[in-house]
N, C-alpha and C. Protein backbone atom coordinates (compact mmCIF):
# COMPACT_ATOMS: atom_id res chain seq x y z
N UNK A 1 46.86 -49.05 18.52
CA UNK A 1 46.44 -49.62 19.79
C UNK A 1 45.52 -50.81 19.53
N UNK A 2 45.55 -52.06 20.08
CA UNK A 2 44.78 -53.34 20.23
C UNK A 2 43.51 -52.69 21.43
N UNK A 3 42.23 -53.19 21.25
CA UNK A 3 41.25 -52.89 21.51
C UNK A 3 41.69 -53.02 23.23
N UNK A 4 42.15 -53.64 23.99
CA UNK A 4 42.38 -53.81 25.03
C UNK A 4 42.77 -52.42 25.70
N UNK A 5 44.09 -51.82 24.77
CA UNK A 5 44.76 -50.43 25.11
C UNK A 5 43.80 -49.37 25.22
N UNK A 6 42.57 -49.59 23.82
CA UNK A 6 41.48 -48.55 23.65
C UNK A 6 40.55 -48.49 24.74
N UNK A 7 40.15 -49.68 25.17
CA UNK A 7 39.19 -49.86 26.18
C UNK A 7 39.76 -49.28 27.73
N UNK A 8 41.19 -49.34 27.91
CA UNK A 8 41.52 -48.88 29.12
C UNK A 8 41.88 -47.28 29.38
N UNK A 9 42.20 -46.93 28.06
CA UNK A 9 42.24 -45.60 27.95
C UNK A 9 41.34 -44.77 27.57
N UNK A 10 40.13 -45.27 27.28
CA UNK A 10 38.60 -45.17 27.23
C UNK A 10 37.70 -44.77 28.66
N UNK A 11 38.36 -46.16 29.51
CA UNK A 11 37.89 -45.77 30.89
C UNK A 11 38.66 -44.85 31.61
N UNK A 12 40.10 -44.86 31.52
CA UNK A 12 40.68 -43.87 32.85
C UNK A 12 40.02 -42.41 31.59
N UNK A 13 40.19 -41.76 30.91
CA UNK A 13 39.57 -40.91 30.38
C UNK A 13 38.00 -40.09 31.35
N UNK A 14 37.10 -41.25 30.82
CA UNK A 14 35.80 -41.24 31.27
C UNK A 14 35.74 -40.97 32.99
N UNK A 15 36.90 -41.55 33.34
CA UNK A 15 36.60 -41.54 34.76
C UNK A 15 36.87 -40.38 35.30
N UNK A 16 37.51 -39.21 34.55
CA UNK A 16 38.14 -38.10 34.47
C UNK A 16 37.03 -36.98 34.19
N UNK A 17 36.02 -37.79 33.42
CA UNK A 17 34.96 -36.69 32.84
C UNK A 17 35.14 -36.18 31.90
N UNK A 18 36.89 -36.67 31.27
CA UNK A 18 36.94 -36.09 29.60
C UNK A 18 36.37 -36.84 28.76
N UNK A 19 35.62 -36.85 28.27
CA UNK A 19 34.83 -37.93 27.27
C UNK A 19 35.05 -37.39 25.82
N UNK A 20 35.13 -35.32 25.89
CA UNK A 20 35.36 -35.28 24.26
C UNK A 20 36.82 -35.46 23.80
N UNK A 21 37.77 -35.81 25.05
CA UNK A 21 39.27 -35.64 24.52
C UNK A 21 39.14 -37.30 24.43
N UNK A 22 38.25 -37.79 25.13
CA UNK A 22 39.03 -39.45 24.75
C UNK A 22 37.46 -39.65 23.18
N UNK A 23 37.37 -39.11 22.87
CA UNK A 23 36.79 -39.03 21.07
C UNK A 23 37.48 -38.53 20.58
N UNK A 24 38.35 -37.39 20.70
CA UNK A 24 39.20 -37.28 19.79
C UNK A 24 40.52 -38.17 19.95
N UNK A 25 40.67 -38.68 20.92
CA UNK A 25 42.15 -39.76 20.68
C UNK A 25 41.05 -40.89 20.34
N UNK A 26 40.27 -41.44 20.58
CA UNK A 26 40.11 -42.78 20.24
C UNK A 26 39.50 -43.27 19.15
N UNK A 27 38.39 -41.95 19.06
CA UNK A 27 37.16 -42.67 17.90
C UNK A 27 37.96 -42.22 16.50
N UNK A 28 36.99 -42.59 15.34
CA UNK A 28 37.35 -42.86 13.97
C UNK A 28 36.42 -41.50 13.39
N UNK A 29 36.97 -41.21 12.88
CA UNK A 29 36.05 -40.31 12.14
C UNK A 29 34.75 -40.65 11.48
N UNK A 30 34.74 -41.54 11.26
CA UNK A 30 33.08 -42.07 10.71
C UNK A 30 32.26 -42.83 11.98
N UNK A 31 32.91 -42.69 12.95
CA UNK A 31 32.04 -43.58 14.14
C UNK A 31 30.99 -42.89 14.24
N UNK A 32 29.84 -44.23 14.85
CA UNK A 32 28.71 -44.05 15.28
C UNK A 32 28.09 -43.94 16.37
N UNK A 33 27.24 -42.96 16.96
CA UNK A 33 27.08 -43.48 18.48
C UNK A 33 25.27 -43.96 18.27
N UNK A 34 25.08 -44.91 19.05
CA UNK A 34 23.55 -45.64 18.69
C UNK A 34 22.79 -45.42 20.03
N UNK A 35 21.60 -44.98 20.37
CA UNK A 35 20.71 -45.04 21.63
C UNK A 35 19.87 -46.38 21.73
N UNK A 36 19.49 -46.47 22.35
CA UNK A 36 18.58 -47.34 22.51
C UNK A 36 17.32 -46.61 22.02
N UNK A 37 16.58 -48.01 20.71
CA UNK A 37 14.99 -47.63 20.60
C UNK A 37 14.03 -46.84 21.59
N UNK A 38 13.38 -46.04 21.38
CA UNK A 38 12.28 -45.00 22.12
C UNK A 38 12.70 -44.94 23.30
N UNK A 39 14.21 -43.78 22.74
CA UNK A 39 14.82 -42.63 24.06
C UNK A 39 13.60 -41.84 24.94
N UNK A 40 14.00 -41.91 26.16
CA UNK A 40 13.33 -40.73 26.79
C UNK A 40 13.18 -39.50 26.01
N UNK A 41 12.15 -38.64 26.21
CA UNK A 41 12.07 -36.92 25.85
C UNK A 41 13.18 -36.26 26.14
N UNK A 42 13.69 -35.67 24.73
CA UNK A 42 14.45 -34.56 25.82
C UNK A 42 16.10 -35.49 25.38
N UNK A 43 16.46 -36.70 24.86
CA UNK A 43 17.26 -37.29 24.39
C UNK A 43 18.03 -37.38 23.24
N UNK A 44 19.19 -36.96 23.43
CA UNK A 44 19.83 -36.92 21.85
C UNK A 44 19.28 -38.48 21.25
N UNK A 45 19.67 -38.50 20.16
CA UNK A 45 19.12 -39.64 19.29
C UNK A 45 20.45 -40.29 19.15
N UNK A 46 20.56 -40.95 17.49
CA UNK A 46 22.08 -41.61 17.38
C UNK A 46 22.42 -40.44 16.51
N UNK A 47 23.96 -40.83 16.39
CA UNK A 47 24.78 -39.55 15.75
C UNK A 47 25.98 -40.04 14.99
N UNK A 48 26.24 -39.77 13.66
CA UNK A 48 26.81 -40.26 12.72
C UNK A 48 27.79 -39.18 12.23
N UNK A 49 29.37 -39.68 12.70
CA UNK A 49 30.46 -38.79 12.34
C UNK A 49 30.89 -38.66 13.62
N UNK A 50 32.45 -37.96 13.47
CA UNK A 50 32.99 -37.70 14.86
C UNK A 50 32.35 -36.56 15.59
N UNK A 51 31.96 -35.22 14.26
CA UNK A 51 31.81 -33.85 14.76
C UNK A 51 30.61 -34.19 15.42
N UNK A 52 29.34 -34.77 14.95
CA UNK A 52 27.96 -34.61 15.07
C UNK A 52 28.16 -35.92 16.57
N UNK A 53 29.01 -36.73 17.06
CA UNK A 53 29.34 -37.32 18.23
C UNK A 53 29.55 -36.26 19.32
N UNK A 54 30.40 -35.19 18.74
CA UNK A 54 30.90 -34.04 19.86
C UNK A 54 29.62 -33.36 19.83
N UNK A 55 29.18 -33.10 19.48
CA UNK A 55 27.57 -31.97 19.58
C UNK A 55 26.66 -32.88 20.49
N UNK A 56 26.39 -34.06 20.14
CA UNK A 56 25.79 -35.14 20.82
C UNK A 56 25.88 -35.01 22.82
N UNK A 57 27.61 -34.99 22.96
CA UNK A 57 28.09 -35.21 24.08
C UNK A 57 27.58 -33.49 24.44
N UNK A 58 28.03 -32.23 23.39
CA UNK A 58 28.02 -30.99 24.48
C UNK A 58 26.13 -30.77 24.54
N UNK A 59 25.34 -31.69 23.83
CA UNK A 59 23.96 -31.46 24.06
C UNK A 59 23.67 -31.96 25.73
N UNK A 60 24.26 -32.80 25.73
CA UNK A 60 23.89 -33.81 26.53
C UNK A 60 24.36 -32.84 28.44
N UNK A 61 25.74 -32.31 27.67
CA UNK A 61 26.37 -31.35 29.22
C UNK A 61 25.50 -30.03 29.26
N UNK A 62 24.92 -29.91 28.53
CA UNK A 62 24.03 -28.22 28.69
C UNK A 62 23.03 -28.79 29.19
N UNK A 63 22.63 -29.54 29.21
CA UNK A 63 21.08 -29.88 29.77
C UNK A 63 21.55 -30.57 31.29
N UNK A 64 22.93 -30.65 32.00
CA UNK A 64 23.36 -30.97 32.88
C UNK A 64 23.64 -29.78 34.27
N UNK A 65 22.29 -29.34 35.34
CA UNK A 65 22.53 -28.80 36.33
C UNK A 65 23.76 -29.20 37.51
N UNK A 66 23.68 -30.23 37.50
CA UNK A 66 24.96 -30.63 38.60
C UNK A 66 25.02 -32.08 38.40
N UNK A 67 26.56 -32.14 38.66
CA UNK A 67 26.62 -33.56 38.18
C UNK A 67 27.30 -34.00 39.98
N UNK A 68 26.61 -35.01 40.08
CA UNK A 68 27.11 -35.32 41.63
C UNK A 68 27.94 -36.21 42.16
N UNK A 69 28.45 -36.67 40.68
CA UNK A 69 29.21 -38.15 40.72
C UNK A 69 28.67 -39.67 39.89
N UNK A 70 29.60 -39.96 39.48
CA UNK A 70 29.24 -41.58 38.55
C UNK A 70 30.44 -42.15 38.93
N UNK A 71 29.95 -43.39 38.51
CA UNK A 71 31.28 -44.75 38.10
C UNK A 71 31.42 -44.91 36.89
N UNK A 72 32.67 -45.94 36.28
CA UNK A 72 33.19 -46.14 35.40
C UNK A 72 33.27 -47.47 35.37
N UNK A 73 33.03 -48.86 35.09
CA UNK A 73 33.81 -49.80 35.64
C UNK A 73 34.87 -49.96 34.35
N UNK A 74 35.58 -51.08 34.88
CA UNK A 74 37.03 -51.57 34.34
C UNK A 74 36.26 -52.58 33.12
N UNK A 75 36.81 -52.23 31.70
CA UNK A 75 36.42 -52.92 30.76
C UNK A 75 36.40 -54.52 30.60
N UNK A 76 35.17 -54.57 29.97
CA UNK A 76 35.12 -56.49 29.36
C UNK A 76 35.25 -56.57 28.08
N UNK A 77 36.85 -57.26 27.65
CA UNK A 77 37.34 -56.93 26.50
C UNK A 77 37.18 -58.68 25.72
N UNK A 78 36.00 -58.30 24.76
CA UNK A 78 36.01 -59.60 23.91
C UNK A 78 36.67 -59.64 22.09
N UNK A 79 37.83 -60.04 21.65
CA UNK A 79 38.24 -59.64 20.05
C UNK A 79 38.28 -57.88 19.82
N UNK A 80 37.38 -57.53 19.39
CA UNK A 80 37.14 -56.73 18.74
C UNK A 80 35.99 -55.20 19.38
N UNK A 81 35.42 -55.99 20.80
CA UNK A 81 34.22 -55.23 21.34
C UNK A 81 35.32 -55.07 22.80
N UNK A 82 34.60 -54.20 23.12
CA UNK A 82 34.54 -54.25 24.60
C UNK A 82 33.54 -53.37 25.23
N UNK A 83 32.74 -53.81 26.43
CA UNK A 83 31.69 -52.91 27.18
C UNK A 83 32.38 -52.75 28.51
N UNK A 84 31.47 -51.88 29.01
CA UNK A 84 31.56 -50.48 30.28
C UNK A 84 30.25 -50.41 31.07
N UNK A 85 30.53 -50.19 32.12
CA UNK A 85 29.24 -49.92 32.96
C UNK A 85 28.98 -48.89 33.46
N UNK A 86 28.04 -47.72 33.20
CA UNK A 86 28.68 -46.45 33.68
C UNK A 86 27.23 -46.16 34.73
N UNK A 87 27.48 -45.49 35.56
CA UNK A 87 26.32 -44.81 36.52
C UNK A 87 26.86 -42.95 36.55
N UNK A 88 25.57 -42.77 36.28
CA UNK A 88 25.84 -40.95 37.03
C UNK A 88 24.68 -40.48 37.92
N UNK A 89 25.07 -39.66 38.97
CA UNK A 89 24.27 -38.97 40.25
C UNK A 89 23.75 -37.86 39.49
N UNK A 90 22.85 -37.00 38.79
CA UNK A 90 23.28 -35.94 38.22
C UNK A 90 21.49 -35.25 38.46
N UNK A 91 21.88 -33.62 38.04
CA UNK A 91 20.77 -33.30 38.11
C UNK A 91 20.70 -32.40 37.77
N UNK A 92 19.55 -32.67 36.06
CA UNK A 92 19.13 -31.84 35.25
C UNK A 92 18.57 -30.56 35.36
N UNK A 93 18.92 -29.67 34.41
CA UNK A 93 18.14 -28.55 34.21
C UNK A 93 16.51 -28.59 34.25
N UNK A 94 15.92 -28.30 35.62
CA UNK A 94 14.80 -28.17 35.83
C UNK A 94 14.12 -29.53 35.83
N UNK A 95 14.80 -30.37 36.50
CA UNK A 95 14.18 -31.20 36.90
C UNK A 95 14.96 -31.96 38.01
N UNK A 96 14.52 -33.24 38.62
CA UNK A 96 15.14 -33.01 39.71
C UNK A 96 16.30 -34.42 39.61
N UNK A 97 16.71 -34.55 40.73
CA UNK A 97 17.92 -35.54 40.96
C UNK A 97 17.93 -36.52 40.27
N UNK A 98 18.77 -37.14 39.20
CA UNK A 98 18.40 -39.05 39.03
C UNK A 98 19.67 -39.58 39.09
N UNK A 99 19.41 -40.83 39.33
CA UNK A 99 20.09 -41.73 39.27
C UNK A 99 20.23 -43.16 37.70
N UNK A 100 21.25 -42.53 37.17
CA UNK A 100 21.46 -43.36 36.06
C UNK A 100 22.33 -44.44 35.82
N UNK A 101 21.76 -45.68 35.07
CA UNK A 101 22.95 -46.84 34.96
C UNK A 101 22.89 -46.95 33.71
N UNK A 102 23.94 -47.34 33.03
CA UNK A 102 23.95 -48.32 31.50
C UNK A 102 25.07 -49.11 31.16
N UNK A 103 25.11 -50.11 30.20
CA UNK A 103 26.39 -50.58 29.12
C UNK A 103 26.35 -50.35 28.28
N UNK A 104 27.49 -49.78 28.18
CA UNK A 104 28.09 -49.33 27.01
C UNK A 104 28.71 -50.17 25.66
N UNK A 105 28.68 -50.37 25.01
CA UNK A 105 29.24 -51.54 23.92
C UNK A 105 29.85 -50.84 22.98
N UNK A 106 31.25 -50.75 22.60
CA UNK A 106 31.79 -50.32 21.93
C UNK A 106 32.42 -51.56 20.81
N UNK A 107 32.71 -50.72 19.81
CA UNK A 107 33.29 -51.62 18.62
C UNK A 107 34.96 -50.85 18.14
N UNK A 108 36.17 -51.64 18.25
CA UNK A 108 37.15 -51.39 17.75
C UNK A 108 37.99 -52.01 16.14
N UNK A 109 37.96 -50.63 15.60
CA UNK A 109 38.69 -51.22 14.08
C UNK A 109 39.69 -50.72 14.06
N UNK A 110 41.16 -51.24 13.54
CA UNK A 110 42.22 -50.66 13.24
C UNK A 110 42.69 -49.54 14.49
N UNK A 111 42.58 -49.84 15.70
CA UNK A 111 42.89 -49.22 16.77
C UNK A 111 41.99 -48.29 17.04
N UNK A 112 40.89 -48.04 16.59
CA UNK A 112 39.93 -46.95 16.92
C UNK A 112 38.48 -47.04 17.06
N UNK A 113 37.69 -46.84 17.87
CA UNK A 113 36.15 -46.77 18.41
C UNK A 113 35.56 -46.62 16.71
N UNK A 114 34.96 -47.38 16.29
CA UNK A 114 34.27 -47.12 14.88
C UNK A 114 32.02 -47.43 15.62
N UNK A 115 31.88 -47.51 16.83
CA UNK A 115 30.79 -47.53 16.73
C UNK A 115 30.52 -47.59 18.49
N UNK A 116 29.17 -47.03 19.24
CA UNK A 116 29.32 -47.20 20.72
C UNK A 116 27.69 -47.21 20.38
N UNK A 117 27.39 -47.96 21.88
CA UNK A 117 26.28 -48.54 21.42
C UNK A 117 25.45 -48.73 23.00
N UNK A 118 24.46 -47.53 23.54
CA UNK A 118 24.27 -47.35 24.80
C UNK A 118 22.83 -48.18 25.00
N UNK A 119 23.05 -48.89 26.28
CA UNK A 119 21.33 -49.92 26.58
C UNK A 119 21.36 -49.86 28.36
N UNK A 120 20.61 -48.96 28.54
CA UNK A 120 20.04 -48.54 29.59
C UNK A 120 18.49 -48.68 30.65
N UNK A 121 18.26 -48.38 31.60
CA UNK A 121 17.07 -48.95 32.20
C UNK A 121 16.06 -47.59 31.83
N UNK A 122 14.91 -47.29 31.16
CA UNK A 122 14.11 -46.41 30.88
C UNK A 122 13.25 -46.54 32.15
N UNK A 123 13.05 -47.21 32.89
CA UNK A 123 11.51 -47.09 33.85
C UNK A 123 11.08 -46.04 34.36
C-alpha cells in the first residue's frame, strides 16, 4: 500500500473505534508511538514495538468510563507522512467529562506505519 491507501484505511478504521485491528494491518513491527513532552498524570508515555503499542492502546481503554463520541478527520497526505485530527467526548474512570483534540502525525515505510507521533492541547 502507498501511504495514501494507509492513511485512508487508517481513518475509516479509527472511525470505527478499531484502532488495535488497524495496528495490526497497518503498523510495522518495530513502530513507534511518541507523546508529547510532559504528558499529563495518569498518561501512557511513548512505546516501542508493535506488542508494547497494543498495551499502550488497551492502557489507555481501561482507564476509559464512557466514551461519548469523537471525530476522525480525512487525512493530509504529504510523500511519506500523513496527519489526522482526532477529538473524543469521553469520560474517565473517576473523573469527570473531557473534551479532547489532537494531530496525529504518522510516518509510512514500505507500506506500513513505522512511527505516530501525538501533539495535543495540555491546558
Amino acid at each position: 500500500m502507498n501511504t495514501e491507501a494507509v492513511a485512508k484505511r487508517l481513518v475509516e478504521l479509527c472511525r470505527k473505534g478499531e484502532y488495535e485491528l488497524a495496528q495490526q494491518e497497518l503498523y510495522a513491527q518495530d513502530a513507534v508511538s511518541i507523546e508529547m513532552p510532559g504528558v499529563p498524570a495518569g498518561a501512557m508515555g511513548d512505546a516501542k514495538g508493535l506488542e508494547a503499542i497494543y498495551e499502550k492502546g488497551r492502557q489507555f481503554a481501561a482507564r476509559v468510563e464512557t466514551m461519548h463520541g469523537g471525530t476522525v478527520s480525512d487525512p493530509l497526505v504529504t510523500g511519506n507522512w500523513f496527519s489526522v485530527a482526532m477529538s473524543m467526548d469521553v469520560t474517565f474512570k473517576g473523573r469527570s467529562r473531557e473534551q479532547m483534540s489532537e494531530i496525529c502525525v504518522y510516518h509510512v515505510r514500505d507500506g506500513k506505519v513505522v512511527s505516530e507521533q501525538f501533539f495535543y492541547d495540555m491546558g
